[in-house]
Protein backbone atom coordinates (compact mmCIF):
# COMPACT_ATOMS: atom_id res chain seq x y z
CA UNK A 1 17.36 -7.84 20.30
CA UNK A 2 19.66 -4.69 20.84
CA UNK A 3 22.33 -6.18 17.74
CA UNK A 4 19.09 -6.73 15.76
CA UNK A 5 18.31 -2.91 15.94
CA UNK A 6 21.33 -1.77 15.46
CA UNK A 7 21.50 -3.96 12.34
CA UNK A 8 18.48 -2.47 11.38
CA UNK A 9 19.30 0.92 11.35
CA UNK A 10 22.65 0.00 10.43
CA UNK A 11 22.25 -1.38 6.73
CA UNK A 12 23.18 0.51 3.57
CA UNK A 13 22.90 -0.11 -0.29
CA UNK A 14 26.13 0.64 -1.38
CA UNK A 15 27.38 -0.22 -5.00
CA UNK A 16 25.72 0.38 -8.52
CA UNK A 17 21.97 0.17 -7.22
CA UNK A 18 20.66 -0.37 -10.57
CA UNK A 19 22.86 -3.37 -11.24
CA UNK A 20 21.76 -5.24 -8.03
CA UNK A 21 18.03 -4.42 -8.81
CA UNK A 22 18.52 -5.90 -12.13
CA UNK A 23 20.05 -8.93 -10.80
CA UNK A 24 17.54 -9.28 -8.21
CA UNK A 25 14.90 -9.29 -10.67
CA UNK A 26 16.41 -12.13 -13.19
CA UNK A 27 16.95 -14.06 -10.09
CA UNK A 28 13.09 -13.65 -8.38
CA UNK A 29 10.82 -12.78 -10.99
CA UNK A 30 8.22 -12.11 -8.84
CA UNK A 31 9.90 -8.93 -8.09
CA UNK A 32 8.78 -6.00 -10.15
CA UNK A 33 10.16 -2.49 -10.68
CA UNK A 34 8.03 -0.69 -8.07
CA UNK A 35 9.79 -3.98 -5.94
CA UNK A 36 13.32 -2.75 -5.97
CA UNK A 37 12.60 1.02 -6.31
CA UNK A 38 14.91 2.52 -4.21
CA UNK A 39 15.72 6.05 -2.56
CA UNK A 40 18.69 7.17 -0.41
CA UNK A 41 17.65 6.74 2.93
CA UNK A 42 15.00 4.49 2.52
CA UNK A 43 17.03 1.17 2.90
CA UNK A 44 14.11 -0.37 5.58
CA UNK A 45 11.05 0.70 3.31
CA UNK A 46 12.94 -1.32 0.26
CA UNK A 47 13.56 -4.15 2.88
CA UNK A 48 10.14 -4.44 4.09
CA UNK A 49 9.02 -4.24 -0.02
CA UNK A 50 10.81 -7.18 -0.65
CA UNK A 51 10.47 -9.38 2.90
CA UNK A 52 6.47 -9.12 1.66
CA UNK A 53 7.42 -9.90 -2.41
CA UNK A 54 10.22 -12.98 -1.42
CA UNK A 55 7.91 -14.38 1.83
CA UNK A 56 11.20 -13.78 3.44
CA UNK A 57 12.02 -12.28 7.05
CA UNK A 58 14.09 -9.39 7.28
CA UNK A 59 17.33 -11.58 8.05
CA UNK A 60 17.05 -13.17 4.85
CA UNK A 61 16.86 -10.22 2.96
CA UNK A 62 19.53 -8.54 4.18
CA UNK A 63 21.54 -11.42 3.00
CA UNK A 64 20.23 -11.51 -0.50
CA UNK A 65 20.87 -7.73 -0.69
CA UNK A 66 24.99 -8.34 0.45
CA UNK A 67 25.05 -10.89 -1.72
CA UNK A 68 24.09 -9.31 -4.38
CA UNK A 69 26.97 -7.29 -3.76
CA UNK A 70 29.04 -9.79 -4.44
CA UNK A 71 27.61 -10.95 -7.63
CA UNK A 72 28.29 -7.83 -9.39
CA UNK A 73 32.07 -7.80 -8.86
């Protein structure tokens, strides 16, 4: 449980926010705007946004988020 916190408090949006959000929308359509609204600092409020939207646990999301990452390179 301890790495899981630390995880938690841990994760960061880094990279061209805008970008990701975009691509996470074409990819889930579900998601909406108010979905992937983000503000600096507020990384576990977007998380939680989305784990409810995607029916996904927190774990899952993360990954979807770094991957996302990725994608936009």
């Amino acid at each position: 449980m301890e790495t899981t916190k630390k995880q938690k408090e841990l994760f960061t949006i880094i990279g061209n926010w805008d970008l990701q959000a975009k691509q996470l929308k074409e990819k889930y359509s579900s998601l909406t705007d108010e979905d992937v609204k983000f503000e600096s600092g507020k990384e576990n409020e977007l998380i939680k946004r989305l784990e409810t939207r995607l029916n996904k646990k927190r774990d899952e999301v993360i990954h979807i988020l770094k991957k996302s990452r990725v994608e936009k390179v």
